[in-house]
C-alpha atoms as a PDB file:
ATOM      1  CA  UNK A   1      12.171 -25.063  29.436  1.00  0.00           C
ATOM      2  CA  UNK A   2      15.783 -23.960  28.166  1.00  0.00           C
ATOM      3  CA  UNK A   3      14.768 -20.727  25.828  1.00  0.00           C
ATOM      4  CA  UNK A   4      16.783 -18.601  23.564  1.00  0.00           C
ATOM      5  CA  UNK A   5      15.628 -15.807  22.658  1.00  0.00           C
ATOM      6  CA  UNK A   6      15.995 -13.649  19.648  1.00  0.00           C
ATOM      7  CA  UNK A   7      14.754 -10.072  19.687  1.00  0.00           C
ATOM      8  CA  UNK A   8      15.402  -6.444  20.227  1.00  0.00           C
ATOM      9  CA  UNK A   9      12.622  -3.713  20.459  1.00  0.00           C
ATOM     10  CA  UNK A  10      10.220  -2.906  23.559  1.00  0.00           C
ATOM     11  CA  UNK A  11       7.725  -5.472  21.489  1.00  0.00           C
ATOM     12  CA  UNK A  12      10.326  -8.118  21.862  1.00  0.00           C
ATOM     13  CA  UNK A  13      11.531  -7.321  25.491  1.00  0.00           C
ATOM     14  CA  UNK A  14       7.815  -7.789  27.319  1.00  0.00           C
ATOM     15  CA  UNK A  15       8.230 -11.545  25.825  1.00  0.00           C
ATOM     16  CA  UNK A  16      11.456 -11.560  27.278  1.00  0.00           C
ATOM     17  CA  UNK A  17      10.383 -10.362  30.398  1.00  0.00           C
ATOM     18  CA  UNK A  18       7.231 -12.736  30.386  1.00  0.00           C
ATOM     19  CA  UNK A  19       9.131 -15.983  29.938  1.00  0.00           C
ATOM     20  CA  UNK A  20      11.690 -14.356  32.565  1.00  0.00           C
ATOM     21  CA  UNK A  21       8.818 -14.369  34.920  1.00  0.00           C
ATOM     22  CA  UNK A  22       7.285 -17.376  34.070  1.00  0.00           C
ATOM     23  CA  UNK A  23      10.578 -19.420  35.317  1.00  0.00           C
ATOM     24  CA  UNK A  24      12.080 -20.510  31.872  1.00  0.00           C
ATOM     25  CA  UNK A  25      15.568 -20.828  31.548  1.00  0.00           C
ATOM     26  CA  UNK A  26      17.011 -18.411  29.293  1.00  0.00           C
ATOM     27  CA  UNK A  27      20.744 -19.136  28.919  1.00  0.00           C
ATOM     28  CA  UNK A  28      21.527 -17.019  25.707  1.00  0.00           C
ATOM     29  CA  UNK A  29      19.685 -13.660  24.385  1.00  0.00           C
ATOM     30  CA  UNK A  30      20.360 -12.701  20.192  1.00  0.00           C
ATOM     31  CA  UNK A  31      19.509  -9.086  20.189  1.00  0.00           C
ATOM     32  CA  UNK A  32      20.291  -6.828  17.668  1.00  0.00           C
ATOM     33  CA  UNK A  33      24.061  -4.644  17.700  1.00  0.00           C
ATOM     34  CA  UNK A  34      23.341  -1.399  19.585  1.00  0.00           C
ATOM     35  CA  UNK A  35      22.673   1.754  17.137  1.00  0.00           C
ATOM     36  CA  UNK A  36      23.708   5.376  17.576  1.00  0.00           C
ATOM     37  CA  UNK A  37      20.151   7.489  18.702  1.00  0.00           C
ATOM     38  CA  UNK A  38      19.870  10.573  20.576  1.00  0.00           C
ATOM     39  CA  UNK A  39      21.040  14.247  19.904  1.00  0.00           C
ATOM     40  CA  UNK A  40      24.891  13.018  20.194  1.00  0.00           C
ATOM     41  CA  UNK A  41      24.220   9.666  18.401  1.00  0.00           C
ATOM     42  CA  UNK A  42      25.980   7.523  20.703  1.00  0.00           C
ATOM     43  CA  UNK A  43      25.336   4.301  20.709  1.00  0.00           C
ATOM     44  CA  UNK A  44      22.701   2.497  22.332  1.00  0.00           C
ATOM     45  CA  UNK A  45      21.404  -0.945  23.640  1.00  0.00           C
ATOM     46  CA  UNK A  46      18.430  -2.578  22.733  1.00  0.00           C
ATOM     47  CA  UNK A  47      15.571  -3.138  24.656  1.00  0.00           C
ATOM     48  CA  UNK A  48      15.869  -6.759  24.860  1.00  0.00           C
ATOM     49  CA  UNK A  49      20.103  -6.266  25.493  1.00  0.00           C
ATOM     50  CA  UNK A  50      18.937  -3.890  28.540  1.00  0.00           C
ATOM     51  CA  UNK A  51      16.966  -6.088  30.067  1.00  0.00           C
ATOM     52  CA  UNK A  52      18.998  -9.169  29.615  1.00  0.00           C
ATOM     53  CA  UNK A  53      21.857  -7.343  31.100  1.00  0.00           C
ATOM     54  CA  UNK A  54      19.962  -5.876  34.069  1.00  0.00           C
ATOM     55  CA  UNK A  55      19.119 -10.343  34.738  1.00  0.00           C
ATOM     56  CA  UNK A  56      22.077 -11.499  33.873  1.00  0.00           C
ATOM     57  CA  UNK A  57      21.155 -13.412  30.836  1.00  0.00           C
ATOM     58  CA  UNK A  58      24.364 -13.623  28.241  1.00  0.00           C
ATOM     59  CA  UNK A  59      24.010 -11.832  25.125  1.00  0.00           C
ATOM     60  CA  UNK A  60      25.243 -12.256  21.546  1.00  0.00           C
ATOM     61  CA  UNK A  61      24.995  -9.290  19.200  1.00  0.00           C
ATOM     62  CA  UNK A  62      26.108 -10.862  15.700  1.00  0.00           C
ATOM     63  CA  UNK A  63      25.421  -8.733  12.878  1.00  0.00           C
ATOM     64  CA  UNK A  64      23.780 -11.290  10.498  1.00  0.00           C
ATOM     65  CA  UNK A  65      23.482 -15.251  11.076  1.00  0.00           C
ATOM     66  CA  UNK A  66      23.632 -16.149   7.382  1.00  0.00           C
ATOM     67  CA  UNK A  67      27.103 -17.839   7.383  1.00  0.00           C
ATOM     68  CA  UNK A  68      27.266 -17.605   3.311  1.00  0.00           C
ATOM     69  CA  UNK A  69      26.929 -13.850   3.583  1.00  0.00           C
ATOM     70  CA  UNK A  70      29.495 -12.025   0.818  1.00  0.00           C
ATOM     71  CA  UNK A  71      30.883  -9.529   3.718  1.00  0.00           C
ATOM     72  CA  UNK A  72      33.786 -11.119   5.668  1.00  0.00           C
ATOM     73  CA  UNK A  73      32.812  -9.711   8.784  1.00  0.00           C
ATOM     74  CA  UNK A  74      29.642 -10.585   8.712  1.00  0.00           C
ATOM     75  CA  UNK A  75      29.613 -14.484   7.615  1.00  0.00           C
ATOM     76  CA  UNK A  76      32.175 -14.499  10.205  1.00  0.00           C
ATOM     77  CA  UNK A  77      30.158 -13.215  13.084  1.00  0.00           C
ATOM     78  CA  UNK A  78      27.703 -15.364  11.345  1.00  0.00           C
ATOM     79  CA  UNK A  79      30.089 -18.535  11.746  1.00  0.00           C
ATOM     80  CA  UNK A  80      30.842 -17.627  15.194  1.00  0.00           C
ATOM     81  CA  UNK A  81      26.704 -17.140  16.273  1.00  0.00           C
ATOM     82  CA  UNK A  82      26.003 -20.712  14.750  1.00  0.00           C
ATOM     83  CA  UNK A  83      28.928 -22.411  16.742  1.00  0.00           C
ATOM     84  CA  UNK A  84      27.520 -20.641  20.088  1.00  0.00           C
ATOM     85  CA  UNK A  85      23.946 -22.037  19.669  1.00  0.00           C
ATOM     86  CA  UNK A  86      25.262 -25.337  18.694  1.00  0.00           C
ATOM     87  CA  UNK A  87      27.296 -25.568  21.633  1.00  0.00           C
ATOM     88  CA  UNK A  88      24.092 -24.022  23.908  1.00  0.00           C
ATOM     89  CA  UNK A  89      21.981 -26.540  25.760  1.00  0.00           C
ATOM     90  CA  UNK A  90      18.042 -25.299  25.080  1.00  0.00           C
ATOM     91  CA  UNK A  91      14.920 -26.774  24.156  1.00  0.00           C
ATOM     92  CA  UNK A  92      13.476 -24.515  22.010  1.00  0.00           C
ATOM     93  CA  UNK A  93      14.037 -20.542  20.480  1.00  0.00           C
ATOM     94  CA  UNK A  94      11.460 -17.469  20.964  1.00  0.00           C
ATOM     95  CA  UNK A  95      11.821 -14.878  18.305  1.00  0.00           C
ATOM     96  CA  UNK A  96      10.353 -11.497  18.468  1.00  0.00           C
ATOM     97  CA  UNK A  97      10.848  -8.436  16.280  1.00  0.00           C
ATOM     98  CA  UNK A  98      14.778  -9.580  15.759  1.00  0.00           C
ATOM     99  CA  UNK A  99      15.360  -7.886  12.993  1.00  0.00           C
ATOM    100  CA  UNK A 100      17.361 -10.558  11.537  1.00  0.00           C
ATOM    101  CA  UNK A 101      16.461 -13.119   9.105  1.00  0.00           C
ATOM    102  CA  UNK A 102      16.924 -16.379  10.700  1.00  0.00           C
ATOM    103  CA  UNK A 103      18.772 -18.892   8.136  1.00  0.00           C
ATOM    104  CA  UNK A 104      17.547 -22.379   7.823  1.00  0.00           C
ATOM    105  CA  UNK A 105      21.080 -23.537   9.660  1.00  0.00           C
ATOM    106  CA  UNK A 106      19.541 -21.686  12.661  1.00  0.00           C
ATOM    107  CA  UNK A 107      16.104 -22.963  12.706  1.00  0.00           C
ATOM    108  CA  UNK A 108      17.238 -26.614  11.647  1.00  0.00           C
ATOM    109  CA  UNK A 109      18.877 -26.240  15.509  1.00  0.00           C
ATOM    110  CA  UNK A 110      15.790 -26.621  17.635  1.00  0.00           C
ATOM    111  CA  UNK A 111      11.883 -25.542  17.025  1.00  0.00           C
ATOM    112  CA  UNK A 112      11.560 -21.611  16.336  1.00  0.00           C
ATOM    113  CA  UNK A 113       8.484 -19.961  17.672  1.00  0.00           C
ATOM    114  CA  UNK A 114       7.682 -16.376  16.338  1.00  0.00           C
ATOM    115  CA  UNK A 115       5.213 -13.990  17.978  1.00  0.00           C
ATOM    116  CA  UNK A 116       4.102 -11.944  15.422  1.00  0.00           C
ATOM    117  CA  UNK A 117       1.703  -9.030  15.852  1.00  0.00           C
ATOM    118  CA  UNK A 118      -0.903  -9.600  13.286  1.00  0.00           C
ATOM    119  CA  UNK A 119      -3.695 -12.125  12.423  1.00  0.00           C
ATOM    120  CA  UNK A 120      -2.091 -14.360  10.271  1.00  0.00           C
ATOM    121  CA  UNK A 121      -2.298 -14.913   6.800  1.00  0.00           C
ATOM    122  CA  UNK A 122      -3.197 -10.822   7.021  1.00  0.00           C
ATOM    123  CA  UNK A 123      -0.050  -8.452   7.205  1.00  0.00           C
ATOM    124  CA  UNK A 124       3.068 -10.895   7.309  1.00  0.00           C
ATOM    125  CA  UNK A 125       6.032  -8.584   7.219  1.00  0.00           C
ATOM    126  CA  UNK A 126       7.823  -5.600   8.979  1.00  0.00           C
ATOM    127  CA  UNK A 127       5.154  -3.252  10.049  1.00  0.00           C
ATOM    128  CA  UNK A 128       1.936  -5.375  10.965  1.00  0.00           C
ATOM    129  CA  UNK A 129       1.030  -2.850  13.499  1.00  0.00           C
ATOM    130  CA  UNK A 130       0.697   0.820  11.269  1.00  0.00           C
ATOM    131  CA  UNK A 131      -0.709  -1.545   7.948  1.00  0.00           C
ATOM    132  CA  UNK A 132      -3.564  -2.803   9.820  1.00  0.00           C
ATOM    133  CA  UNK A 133      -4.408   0.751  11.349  1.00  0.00           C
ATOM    134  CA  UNK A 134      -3.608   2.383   7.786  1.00  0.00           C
ATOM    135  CA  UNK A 135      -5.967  -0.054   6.332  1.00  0.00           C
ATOM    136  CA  UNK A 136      -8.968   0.758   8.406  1.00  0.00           C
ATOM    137  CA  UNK A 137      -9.113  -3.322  10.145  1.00  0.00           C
ATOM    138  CA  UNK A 138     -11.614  -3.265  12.828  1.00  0.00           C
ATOM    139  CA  UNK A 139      -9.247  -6.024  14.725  1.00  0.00           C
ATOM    140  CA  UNK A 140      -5.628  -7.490  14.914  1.00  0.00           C
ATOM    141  CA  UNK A 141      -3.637  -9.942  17.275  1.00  0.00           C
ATOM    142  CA  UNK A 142      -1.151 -11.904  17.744  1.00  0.00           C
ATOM    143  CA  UNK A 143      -0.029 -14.866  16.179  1.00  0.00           C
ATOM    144  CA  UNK A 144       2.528 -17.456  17.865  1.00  0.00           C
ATOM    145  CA  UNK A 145       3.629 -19.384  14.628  1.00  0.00           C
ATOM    146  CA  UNK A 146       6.184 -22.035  14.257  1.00  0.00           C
ATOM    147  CA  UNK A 147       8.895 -20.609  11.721  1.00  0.00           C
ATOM    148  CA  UNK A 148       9.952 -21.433   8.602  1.00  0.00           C
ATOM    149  CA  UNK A 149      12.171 -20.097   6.107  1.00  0.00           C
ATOM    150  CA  UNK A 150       9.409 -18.197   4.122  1.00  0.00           C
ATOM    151  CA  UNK A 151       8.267 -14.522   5.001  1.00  0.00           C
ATOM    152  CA  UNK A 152       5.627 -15.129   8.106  1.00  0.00           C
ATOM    153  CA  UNK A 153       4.491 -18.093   6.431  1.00  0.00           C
ATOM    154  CA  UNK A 154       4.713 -21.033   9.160  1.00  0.00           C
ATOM    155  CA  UNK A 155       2.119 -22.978  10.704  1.00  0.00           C
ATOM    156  CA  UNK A 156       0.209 -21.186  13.341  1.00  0.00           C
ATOM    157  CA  UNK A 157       0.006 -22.611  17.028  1.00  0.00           C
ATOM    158  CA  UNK A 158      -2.209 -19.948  18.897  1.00  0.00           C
ATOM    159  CA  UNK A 159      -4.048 -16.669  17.789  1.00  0.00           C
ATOM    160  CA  UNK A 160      -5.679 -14.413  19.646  1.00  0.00           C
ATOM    161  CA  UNK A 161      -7.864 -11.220  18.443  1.00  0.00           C
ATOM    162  CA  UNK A 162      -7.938  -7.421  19.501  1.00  0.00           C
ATOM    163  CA  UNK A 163     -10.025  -4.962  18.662  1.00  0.00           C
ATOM    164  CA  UNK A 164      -8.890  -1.554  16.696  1.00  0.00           C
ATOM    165  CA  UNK A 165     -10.992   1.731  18.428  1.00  0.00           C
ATOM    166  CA  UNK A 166     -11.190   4.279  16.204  1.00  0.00           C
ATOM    167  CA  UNK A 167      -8.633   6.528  18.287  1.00  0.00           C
ATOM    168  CA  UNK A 168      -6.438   3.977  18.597  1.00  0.00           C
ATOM    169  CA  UNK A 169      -2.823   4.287  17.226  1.00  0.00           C
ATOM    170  CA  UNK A 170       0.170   1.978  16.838  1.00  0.00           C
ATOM    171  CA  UNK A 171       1.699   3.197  20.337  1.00  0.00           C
ATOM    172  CA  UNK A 172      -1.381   2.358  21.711  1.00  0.00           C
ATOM    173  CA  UNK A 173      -2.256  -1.641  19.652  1.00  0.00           C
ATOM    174  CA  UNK A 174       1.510  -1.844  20.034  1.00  0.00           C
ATOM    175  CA  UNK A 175       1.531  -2.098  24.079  1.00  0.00           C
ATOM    176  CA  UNK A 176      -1.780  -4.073  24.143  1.00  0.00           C
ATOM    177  CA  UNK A 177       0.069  -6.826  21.544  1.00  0.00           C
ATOM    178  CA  UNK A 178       3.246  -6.768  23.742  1.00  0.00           C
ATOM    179  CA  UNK A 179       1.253  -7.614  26.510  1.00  0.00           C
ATOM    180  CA  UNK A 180      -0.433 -10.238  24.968  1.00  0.00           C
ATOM    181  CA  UNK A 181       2.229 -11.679  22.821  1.00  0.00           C
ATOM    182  CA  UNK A 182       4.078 -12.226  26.359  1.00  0.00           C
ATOM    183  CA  UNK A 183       1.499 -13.824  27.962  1.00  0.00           C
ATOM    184  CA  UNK A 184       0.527 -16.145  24.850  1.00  0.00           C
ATOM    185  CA  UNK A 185       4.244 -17.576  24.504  1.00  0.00           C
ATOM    186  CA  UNK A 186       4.407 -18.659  27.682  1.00  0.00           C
ATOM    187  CA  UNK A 187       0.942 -20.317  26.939  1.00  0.00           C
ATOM    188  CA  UNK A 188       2.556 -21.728  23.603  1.00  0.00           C
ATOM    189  CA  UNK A 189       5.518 -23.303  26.067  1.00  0.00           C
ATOM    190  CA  UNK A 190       3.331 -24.491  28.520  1.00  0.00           C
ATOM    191  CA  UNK A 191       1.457 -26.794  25.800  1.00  0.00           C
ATOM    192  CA  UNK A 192       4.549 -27.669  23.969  1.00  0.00           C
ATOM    193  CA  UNK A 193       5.759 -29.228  27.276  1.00  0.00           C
ATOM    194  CA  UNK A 194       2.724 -30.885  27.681  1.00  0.00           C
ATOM    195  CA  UNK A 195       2.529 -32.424  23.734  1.00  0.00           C
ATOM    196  CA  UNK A 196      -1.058 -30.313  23.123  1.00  0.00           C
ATOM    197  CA  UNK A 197       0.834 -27.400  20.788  1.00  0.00           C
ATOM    198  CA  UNK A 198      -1.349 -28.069  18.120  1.00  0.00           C
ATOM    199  CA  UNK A 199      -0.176 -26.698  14.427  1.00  0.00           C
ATOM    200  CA  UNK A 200      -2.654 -24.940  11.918  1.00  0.00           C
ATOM    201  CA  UNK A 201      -1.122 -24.406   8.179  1.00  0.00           C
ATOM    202  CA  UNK A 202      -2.352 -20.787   7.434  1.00  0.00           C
ATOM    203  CA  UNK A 203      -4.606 -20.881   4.624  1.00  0.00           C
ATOM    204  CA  UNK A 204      -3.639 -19.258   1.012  1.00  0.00           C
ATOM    205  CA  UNK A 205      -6.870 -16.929   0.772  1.00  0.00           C
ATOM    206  CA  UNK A 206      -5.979 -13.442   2.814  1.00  0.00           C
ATOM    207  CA  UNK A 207      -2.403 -13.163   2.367  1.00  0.00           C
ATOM    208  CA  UNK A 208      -1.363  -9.485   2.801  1.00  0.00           C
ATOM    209  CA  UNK A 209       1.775  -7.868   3.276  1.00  0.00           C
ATOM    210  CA  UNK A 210       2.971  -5.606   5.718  1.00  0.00           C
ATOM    211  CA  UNK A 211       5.896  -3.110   4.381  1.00  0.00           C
ATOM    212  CA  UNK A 212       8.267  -1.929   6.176  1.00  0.00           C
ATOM    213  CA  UNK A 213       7.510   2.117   6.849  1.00  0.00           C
ATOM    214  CA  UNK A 214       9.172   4.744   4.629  1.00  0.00           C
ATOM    215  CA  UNK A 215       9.598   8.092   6.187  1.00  0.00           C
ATOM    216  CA  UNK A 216       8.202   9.315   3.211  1.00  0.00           C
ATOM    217  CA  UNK A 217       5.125   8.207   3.575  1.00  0.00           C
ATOM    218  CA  UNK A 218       5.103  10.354   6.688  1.00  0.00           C
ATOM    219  CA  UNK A 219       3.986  13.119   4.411  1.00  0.00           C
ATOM    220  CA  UNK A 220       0.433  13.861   4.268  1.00  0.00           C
ATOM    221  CA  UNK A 221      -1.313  15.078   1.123  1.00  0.00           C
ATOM    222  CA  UNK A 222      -4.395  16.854   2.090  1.00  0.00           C
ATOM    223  CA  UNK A 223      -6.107  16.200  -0.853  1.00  0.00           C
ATOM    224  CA  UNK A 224      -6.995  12.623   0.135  1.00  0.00           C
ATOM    225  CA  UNK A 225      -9.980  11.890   2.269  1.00  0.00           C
ATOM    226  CA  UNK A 226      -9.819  12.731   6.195  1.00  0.00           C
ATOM    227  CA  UNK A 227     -11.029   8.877   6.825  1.00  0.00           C
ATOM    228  CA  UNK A 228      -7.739   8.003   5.258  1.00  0.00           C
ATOM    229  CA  UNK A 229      -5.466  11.092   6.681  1.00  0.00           C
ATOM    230  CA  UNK A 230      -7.163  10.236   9.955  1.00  0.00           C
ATOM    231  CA  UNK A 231      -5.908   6.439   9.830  1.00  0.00           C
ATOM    232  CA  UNK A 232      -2.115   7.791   8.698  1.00  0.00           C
ATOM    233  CA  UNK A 233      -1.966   9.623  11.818  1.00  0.00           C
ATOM    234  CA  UNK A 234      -2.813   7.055  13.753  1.00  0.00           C
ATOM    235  CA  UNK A 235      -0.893   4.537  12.010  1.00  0.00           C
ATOM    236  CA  UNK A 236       2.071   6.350  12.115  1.00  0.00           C
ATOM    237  CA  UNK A 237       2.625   7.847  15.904  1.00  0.00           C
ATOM    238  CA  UNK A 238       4.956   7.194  17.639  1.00  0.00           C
ATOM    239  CA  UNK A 239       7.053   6.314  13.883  1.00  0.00           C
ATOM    240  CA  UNK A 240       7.513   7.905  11.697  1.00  0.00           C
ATOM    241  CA  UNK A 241       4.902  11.063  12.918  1.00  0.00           C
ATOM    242  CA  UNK A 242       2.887  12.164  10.115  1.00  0.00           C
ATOM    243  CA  UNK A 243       3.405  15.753   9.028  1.00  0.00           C
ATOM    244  CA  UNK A 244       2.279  18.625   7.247  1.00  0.00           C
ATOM    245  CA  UNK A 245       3.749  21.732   5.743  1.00  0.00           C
ATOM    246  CA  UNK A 246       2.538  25.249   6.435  1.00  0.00           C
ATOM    247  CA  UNK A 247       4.575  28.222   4.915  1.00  0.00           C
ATOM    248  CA  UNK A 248       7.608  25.635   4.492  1.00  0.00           C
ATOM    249  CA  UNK A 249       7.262  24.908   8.624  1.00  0.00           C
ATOM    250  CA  UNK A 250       7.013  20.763   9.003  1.00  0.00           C
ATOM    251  CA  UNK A 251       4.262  20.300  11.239  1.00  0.00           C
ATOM    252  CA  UNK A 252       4.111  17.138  13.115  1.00  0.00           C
ATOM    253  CA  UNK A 253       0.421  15.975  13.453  1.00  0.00           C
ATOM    254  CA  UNK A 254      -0.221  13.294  16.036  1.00  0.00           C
ATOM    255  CA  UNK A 255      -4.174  13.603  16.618  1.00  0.00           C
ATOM    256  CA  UNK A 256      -7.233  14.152  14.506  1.00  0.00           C
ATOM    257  CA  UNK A 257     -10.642  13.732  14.963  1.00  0.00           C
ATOM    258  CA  UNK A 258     -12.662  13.076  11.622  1.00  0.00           C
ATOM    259  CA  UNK A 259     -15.531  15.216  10.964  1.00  0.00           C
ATOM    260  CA  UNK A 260     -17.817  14.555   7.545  1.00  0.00           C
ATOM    261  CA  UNK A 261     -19.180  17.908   6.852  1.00  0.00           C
ATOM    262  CA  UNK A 262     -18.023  19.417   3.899  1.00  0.00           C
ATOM    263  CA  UNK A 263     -16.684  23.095   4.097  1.00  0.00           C
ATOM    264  CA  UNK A 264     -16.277  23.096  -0.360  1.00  0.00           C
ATOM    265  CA  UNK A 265     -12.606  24.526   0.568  1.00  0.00           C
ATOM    266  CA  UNK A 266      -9.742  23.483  -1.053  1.00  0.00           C
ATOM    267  CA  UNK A 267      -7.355  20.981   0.494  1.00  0.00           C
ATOM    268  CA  UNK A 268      -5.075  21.740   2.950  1.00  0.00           C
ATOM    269  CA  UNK A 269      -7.455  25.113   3.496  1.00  0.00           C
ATOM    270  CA  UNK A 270      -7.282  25.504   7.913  1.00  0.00           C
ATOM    271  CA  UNK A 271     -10.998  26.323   8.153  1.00  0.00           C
ATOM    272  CA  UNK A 272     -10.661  27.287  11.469  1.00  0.00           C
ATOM    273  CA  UNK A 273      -7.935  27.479  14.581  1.00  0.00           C
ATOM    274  CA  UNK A 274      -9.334  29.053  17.762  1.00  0.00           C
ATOM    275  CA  UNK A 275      -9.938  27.556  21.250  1.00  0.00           C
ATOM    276  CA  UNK A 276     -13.850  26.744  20.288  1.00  0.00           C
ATOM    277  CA  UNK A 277     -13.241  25.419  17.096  1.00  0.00           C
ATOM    278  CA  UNK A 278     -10.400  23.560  17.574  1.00  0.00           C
ATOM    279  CA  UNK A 279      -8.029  23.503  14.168  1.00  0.00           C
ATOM    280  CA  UNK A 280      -9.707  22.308  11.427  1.00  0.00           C
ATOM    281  CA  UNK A 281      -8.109  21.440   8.017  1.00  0.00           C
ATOM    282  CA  UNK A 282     -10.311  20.828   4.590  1.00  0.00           C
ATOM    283  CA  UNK A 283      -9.493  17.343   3.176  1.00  0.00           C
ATOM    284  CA  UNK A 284      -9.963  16.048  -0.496  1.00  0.00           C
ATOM    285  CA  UNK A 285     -13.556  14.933  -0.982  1.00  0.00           C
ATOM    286  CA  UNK A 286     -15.488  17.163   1.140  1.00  0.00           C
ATOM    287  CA  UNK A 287     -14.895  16.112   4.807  1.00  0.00           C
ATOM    288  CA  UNK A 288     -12.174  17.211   7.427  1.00  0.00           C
ATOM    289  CA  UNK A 289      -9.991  16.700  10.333  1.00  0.00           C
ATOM    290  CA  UNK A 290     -10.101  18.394  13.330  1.00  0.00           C
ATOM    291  CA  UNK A 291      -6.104  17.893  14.705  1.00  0.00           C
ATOM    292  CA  UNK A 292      -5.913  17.336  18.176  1.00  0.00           C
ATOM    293  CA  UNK A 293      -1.984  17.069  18.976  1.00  0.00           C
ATOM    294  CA  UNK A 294       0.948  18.824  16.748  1.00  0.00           C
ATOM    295  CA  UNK A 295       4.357  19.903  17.087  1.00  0.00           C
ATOM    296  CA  UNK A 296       6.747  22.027  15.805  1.00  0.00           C
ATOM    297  CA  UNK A 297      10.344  21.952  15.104  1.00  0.00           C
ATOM    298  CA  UNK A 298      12.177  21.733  18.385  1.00  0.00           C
ATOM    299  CA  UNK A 299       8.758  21.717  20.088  1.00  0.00           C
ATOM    300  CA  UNK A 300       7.138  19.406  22.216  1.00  0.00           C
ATOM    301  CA  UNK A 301       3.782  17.746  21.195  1.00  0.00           C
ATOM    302  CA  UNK A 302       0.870  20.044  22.338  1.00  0.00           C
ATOM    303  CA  UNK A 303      -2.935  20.053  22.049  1.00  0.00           C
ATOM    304  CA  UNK A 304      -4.721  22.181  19.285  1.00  0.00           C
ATOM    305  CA  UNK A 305      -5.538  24.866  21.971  1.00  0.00           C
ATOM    306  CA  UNK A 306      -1.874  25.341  23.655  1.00  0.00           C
ATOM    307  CA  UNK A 307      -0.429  25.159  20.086  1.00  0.00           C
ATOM    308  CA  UNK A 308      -2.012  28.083  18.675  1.00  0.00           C
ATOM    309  CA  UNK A 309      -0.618  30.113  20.989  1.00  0.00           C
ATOM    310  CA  UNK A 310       2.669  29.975  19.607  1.00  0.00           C
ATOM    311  CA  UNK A 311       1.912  29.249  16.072  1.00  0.00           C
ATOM    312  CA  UNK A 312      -1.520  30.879  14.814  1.00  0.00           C
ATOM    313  CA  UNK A 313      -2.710  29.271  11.561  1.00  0.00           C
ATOM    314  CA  UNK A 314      -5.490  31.707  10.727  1.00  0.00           C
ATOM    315  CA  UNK A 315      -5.943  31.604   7.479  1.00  0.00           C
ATOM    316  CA  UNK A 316      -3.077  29.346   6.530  1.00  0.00           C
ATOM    317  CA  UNK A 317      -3.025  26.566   4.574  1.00  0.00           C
ATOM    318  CA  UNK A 318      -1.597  22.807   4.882  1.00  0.00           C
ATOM    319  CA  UNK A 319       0.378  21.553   2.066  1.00  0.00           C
END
């Protein structure tokens, strides 16, 4: 099939690459603009724009496709995206983690499939990845959904389940859903070629939303339980890092294991932080968490036993 495709993380390229693989002809790529990152903020490509670039594959970097947007620029850009899709020979456009809401001018073009990394009606939105962690789900997926113009809220067309471990954090469900989400568009294409892409409305009961992170929220507070704290770590690595505070130091904390006894020390307390004990931090209601991986300032992520070395927490405390 003729495919455009609209995306621009590392979620978004493994589709790319999948459909790639799997023969489709891709004669246009929408992809983000590319965004300063690094120590000297200079300006970067995409995932998806790499990739593309590296095949050949055109690419189109407008920054918004709503053509009645208020900025000049932008409903200009806008103008100019809608002509070029117009005036593009495909079948049908892939969407993954674009970043950009797609106007109803766009998907009134051709069918718009979405792969979405959640099981929907649960965690429609931004960040379906950290929310389900955060929440404690024992499972996620992916969803390839048919869009429409409301928030995640199409008709679903295949879904497919994976199962949360308990050390499992968004880096980790992230890759496994890439994977997956690759390998179950091209499924979705194979069917629609064939006329058995069935659609399923999603049903009302179950709707959750998945908010986009704040760095903020990065911050722990000690004096919740270490079940939760434990999930916030794991939710948040690789983005935004969850972090404490020791004698005004940010700590970055990127492993925990949850232990249940309770020490009766305050919050934050670091019960212990030697190579037998590991580094152990009193949490609100009783229990603890035994961090595995931190990092300093300017450091590079260590485990508990190499980062002691350099930064001894005996009798410190976690704010």
């Amino acid at each position: 099939m003729k495919v455009i495709f609209a995306g621009t993380p590392e979620f978004a390229a493994v589709a790319l690459q999948a459909l790639h693989e799997a023969g489709h002809d891709i004669p246009l790529v929408l992809t983000q603009p590319d965004r300063p990152a690094g120590r000297g903020m200079h300006l970067h490509p995409s995932a998806v724009k790499q990739y593309a670039l590296a095949h050949d594959i055109a690419v189109l970097q407008p920054l918004s496709l709503r053509m009645d947007s208020k900025d000049p620029q932008r409903a200009a850009e806008a103008q100019a995206a809608h002509e070029r899709l117009l005036a593009t020979d495909y079948d049908v456009m892939v969407v993954a983690a674009y970043g950009l809401i797609l106007p109803r001018s766009t998907l009134d073009i051709k069918p718009c499939l979405n792969i979405h990394g959640s099981l929907l009606p649960r965690w429609r939105g931004a960040a379906p990845i950290h929310r389900a962690i955060e929440a404690g789900d024992a499972d996620t997926g992916v969803t390839i959904m048919q869009m429409e113009e409301g928030l995640d809220t199409g008709p679903m067309l295949l879904i497919e389940h994976v199962a949360i471990g308990e050390q499992d954090s968004t880096a980790i469900i992230h890759d496994r859903l890439a994977a997956l989400g690759g390998k179950m568009i091209v499924q979705a294409l194979r069917k629609m070629e064939q006329g058995t892409l069935e659609a399923v409305t999603q049903p009302q009961a179950g709707v959750t939303y998945a908010a986009k992170i704040a760095k903020e929220e990065a911050a722990l507070d000690f004096a919740q339980s270490a079940p939760h704290l434990g999930r916030k770590i794991r939710a948040f690595n690789p983005f935004p890092g969850a972090h404490g505070s020791v004698n005004g130091v940010i700590v970055k904390l990127w492993g925990a294991d949850v232990l249940a006894a309770d020490s009766g020390a305050p919050a934050g307390t670091v019960l212990a932080a030697d190579a037998q004990h590991g580094i152990v931090i009193a949490c609100g209601g009783g229990g603890s968490l035994r961090l595995t991986e931190l990092q300093k300032p300017g450091g590079k992520r260590l485990p508990a036993h190499e980062f002691i070395k350099g930064f001894p927490l005996d009798g410190q405390r976690f704010e």
